[in-house]
Every structure is written in structure tokens, then in C-alpha cells.
N, C-alpha and C. Protein backbone atom coordinates (compact mmCIF):
# COMPACT_ATOMS: atom_id res chain seq x y z
N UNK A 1 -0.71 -18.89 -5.96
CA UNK A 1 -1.20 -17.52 -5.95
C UNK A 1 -0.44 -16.71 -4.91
N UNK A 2 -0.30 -15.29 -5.33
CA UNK A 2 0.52 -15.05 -4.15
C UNK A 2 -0.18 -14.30 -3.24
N UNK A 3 0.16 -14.26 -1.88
CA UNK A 3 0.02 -13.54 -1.03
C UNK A 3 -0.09 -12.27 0.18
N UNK A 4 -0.46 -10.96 -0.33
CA UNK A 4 0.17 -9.99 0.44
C UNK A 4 -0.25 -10.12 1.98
N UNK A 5 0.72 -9.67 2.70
CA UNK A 5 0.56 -10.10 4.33
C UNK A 5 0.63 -8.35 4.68
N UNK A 6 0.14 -7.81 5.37
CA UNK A 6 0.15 -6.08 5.58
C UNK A 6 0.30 -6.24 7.21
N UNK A 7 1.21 -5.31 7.86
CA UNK A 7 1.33 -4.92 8.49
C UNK A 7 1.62 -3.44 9.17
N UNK A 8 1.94 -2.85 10.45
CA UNK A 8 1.73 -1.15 10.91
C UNK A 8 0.91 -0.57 10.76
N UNK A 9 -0.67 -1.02 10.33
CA UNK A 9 -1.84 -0.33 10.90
C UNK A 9 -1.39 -0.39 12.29
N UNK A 10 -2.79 0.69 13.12
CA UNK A 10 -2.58 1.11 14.41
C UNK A 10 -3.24 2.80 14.46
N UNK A 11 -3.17 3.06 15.69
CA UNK A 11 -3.44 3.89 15.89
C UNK A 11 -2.01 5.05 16.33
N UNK A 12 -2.52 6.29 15.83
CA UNK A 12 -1.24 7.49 15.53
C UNK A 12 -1.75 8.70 15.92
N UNK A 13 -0.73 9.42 16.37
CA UNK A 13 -1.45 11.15 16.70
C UNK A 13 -1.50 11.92 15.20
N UNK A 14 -1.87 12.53 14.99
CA UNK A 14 -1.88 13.93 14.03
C UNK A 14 -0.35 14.34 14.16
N UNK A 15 0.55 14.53 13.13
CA UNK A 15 1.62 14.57 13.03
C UNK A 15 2.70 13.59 13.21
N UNK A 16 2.71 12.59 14.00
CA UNK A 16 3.10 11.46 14.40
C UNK A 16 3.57 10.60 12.92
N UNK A 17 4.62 10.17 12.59
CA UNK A 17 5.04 9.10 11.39
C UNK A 17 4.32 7.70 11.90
N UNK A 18 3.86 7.30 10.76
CA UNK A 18 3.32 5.99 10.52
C UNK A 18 4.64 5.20 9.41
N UNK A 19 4.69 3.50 9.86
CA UNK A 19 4.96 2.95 8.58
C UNK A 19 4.42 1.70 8.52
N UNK A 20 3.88 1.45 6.75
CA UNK A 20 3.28 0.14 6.49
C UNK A 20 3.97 -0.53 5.89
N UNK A 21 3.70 -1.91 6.05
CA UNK A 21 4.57 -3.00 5.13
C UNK A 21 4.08 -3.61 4.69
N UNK A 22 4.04 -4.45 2.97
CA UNK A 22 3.28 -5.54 2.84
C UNK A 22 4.23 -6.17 2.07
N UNK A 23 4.42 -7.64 2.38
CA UNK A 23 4.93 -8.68 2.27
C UNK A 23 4.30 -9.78 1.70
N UNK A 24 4.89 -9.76 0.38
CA UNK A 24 4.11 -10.98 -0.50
C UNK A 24 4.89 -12.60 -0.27
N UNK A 25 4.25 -13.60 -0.48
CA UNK A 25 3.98 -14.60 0.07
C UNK A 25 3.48 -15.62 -0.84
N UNK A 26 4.12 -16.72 -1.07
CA UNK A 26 3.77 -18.25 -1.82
C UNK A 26 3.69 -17.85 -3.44
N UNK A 27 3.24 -18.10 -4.27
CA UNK A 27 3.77 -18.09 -5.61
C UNK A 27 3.64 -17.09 -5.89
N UNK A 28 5.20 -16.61 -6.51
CA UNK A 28 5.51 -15.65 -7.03
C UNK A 28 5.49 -15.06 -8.33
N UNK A 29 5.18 -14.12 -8.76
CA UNK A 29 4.53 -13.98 -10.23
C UNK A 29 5.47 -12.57 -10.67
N UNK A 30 5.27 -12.25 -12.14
CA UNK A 30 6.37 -11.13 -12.10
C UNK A 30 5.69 -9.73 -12.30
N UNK A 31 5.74 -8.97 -11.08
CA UNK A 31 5.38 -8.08 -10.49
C UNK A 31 5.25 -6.81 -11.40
N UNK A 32 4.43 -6.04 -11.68
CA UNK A 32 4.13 -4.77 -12.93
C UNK A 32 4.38 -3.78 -11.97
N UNK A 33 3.38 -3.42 -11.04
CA UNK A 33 3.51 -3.04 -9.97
C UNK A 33 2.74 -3.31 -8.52
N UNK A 34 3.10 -2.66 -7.80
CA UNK A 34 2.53 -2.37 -6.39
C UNK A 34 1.82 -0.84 -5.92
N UNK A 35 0.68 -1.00 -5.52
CA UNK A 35 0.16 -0.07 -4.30
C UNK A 35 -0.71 -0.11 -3.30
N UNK A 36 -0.78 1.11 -2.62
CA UNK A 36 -1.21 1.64 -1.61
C UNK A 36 -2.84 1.98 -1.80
N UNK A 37 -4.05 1.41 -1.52
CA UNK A 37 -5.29 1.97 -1.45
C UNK A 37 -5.61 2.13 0.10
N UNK A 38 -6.82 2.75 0.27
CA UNK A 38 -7.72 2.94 1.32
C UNK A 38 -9.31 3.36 1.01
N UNK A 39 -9.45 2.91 2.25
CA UNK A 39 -11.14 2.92 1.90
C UNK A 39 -11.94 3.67 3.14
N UNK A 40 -12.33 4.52 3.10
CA UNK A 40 -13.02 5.06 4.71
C UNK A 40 -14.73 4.70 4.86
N UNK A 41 -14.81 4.78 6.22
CA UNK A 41 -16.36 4.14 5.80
C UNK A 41 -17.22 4.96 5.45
N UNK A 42 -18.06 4.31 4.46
CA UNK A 42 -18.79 5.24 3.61
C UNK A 42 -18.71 5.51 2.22
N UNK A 43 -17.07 5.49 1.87
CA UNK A 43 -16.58 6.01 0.92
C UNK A 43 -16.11 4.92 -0.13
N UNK A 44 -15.79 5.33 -1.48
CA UNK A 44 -15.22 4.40 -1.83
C UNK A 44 -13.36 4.08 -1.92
N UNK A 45 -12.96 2.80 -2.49
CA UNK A 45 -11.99 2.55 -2.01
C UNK A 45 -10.84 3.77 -3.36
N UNK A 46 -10.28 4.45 -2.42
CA UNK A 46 -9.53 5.29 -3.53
C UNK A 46 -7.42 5.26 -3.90
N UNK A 47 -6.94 5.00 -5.00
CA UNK A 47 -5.44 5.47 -4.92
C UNK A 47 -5.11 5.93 -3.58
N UNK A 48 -3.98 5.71 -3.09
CA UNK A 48 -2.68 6.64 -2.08
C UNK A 48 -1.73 6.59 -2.62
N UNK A 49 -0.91 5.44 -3.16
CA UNK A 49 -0.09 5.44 -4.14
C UNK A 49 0.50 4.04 -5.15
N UNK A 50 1.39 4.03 -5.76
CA UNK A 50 1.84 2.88 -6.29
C UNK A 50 3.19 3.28 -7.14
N UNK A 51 3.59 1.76 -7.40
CA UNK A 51 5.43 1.71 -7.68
C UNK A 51 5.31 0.85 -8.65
N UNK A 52 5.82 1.07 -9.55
CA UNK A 52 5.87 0.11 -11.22
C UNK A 52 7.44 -0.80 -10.66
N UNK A 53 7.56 -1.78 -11.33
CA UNK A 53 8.52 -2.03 -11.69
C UNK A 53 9.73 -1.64 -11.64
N UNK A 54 9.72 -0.37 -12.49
CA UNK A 54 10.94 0.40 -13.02
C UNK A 54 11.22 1.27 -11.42
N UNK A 55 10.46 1.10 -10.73
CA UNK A 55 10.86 2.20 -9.45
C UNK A 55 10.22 3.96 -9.89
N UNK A 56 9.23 3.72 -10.41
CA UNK A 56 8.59 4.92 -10.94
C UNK A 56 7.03 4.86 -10.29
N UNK A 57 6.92 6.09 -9.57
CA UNK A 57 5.69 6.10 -8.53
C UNK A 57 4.65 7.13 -8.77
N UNK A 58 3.39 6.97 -8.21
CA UNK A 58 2.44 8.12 -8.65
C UNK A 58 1.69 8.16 -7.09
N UNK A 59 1.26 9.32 -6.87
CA UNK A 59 0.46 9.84 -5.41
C UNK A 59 -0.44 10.44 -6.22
N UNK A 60 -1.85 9.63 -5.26
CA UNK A 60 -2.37 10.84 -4.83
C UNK A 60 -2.35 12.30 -4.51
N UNK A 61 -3.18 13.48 -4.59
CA UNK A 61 -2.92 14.66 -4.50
C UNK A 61 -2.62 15.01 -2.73
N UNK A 62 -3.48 13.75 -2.25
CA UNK A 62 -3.60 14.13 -1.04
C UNK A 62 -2.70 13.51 -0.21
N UNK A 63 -1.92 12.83 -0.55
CA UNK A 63 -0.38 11.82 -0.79
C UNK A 63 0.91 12.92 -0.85
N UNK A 64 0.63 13.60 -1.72
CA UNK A 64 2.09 13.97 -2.25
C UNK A 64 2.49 14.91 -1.41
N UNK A 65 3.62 14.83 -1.31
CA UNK A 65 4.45 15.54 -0.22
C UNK A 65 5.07 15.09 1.58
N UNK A 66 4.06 13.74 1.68
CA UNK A 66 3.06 13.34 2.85
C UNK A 66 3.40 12.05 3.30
N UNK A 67 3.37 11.15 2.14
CA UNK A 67 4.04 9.83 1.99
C UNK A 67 4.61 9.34 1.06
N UNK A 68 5.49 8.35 1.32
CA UNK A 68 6.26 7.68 0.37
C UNK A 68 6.45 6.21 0.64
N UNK A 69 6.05 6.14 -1.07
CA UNK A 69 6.21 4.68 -1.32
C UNK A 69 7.67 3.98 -1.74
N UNK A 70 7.85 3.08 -1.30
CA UNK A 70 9.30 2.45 -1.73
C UNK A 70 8.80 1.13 -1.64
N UNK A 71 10.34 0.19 -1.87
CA UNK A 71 9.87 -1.50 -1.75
C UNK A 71 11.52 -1.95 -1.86
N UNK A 72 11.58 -2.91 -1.68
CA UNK A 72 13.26 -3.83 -1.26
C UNK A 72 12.30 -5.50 -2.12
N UNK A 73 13.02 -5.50 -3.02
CA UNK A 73 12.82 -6.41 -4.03
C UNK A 73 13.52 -7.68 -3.67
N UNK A 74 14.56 -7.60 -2.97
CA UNK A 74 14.54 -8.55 -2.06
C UNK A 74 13.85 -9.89 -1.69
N UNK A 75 13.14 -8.71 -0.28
CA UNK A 75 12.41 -9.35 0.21
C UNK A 75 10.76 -9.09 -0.23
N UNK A 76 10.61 -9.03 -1.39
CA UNK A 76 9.05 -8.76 -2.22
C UNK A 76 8.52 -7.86 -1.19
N UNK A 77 8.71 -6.55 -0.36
CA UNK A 77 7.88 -6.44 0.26
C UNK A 77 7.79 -4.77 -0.02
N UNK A 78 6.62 -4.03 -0.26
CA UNK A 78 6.57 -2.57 -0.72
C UNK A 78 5.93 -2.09 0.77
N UNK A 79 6.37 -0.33 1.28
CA UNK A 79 6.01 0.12 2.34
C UNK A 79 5.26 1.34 1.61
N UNK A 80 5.03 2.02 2.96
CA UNK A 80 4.17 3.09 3.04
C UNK A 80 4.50 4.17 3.93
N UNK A 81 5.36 5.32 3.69
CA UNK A 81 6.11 5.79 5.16
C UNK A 81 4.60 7.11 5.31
N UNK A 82 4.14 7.37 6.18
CA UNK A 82 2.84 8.12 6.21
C UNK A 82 4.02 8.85 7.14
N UNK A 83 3.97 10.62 6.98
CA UNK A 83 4.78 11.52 7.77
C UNK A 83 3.19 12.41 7.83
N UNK A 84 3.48 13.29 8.59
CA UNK A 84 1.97 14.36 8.94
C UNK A 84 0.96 13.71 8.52
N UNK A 85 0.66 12.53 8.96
CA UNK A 85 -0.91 12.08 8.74
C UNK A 85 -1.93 12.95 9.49
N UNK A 86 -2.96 13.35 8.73
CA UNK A 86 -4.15 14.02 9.27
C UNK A 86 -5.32 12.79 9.62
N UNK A 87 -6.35 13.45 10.38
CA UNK A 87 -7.47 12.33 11.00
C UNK A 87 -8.18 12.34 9.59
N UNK A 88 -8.46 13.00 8.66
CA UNK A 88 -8.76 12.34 7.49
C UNK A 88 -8.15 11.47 6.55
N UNK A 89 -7.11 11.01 6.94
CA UNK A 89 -6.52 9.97 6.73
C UNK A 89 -6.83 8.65 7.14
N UNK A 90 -7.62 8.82 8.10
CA UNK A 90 -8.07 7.93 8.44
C UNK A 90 -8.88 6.21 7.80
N UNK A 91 -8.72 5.53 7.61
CA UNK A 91 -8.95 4.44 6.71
C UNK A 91 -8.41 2.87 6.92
N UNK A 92 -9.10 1.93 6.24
CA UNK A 92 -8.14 0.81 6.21
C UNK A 92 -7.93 0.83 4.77
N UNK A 93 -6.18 0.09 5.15
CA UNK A 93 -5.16 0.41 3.89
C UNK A 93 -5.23 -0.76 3.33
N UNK A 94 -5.41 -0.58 2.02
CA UNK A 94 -4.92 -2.25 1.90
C UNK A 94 -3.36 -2.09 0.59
N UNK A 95 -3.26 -3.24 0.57
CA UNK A 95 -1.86 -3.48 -0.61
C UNK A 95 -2.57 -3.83 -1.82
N UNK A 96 -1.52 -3.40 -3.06
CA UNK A 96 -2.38 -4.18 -3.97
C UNK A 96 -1.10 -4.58 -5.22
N UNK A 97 -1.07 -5.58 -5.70
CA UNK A 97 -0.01 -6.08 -6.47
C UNK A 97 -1.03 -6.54 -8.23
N UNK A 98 0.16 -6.49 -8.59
CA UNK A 98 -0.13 -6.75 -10.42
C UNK A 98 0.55 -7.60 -11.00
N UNK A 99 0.76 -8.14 -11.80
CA UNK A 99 2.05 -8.89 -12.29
C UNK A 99 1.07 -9.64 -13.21
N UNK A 100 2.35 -10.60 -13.95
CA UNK A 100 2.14 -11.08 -15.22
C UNK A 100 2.88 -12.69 -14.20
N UNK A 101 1.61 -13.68 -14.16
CA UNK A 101 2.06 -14.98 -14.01
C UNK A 101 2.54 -15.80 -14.86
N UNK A 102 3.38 -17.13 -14.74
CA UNK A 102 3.84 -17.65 -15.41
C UNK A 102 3.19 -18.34 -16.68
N UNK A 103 2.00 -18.60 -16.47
CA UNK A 103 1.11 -18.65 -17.79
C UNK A 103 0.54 -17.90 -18.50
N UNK A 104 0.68 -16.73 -18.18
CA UNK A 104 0.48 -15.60 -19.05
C UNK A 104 -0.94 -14.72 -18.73
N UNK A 105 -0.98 -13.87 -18.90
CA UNK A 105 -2.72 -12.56 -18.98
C UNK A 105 -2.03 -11.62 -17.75
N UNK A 106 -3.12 -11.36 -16.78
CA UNK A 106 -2.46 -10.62 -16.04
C UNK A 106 -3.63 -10.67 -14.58
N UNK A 107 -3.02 -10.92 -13.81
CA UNK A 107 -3.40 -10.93 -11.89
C UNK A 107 -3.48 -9.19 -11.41
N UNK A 108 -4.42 -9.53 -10.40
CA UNK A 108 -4.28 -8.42 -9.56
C UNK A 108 -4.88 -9.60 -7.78
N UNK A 109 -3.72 -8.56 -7.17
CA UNK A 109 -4.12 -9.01 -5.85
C UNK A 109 -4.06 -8.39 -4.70
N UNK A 110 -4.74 -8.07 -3.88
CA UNK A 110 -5.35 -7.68 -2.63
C UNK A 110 -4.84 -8.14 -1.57
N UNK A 111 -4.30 -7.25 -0.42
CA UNK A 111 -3.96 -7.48 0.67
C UNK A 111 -5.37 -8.01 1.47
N UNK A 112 -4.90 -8.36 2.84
CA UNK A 112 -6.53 -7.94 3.71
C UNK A 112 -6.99 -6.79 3.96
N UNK A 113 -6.26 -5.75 4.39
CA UNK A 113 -6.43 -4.24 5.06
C UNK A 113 -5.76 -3.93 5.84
N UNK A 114 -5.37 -3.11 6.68
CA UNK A 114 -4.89 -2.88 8.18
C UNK A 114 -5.51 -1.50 8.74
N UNK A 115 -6.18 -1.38 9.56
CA UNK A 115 -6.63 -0.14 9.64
C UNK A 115 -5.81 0.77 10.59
N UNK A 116 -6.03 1.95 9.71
CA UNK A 116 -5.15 3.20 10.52
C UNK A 116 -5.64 4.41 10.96
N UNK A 117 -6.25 4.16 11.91
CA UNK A 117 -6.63 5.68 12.99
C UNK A 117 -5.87 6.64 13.17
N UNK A 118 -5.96 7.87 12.82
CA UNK A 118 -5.44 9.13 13.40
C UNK A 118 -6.26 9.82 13.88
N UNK A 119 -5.88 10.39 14.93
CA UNK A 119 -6.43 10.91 15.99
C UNK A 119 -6.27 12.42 16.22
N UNK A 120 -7.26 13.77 16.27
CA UNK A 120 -6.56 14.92 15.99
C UNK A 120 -5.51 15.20 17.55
């Protein structure tokens, strides 16, 4: 099963660039896509963004313009570049992957979280 490992939560000023990484880990499956959720407390867990396959991405409204998603196929690992984060941004992020395993149907899998404070 594979593994996302998340890292660059932390704490950030209001305007300040953030970046996240998540790095998948032990069996590898073939990837549909990747994204970006968060969850604030209270709330439920909603889109920030995600990356198909093909390198074709979708944001959030409250995303776009704001952050960007990419990934290095490489090294299996998709980021999160957060530029003008606001304190309502505030949340833990998690990763989330898709793919089609070698026996066939279809996976979804979950990072742990990393939480990211902004601060006004």
C-alpha cells in the first residue's frame, strides 16, 4: 500500500510563502491523480487543489491565483507552493493520491496532515 509522508506545515506570517511536500512511499500503484485538502476546526474537510496524471490541475476558488500545485514524477512526490496565505487559511493539510493498483478497481489514499498556521 502506498504511503504519503507530508511535510512544511509550520507556522507563517500573512503574506509570507509557504511550501508543502508529500512524498509517496512503499508500493507503488499507478497514480490518476494527486491533491491538496484541508480541514479547519469545525469545518469540513474541503478541495485546495489537485493534479491528474496528464499534468492538468483544478483550484479551489480560494486557491486560484494563490497557490500552485506541481509534482516531479521522479521522485513520486506532489507540492503545494502557498504565496499570500491569509489566517483563514489556516488548517491541517493533508495529501491525497488515487491510482489504479496492480490488481485492478481503484485506491484512494491519505496523507496524515501537517498543520499550517498563519498568523495575521
Amino acid at each position: 500500500q502506498v504511503q504519503l509522508v507530508e511535510s512544511g506545515g509550520g507556522l507563517v506570517q500573512a503574506g509570507e510563502s509557504l511550501g508543502l511536500s508529500c512524498a509517496a512511499s512503499g508500493s507503488i500503484f499507478s497514480i490518476k491523480a494527486m491533491g491538496w485538502y484541508r480541514q479547519a476546526p469545525g469545518k469540513q474537510r474541503e478541495l485546495v487543489a489537485v493534479i491528474n496524471s496528464g499534468g492538468s490541475t483544478n483550484y479551489a476558488d480560494s486557491a486560484k491565483g494563490r497557490f500552485t500545485i506541481s509534482r516531479d514524477n521522479a521522485k513520486k512526490t506532489v507540492y503545494l507552493q502557498m504565496n499570500s496565505p491569509k489566517p483563514e487559511d489556516t488548517a491541517v493539510y493533508y495529501c491525497n493520491a488515487v491510482g489504479v493498483p496492480g490488481s485492478g478497481g481503484l485506491v484512494e489514499v491519505w496523507g496524515q496532515g501537517t498543520l499550517v498556521t498563519v498568523s495575521s
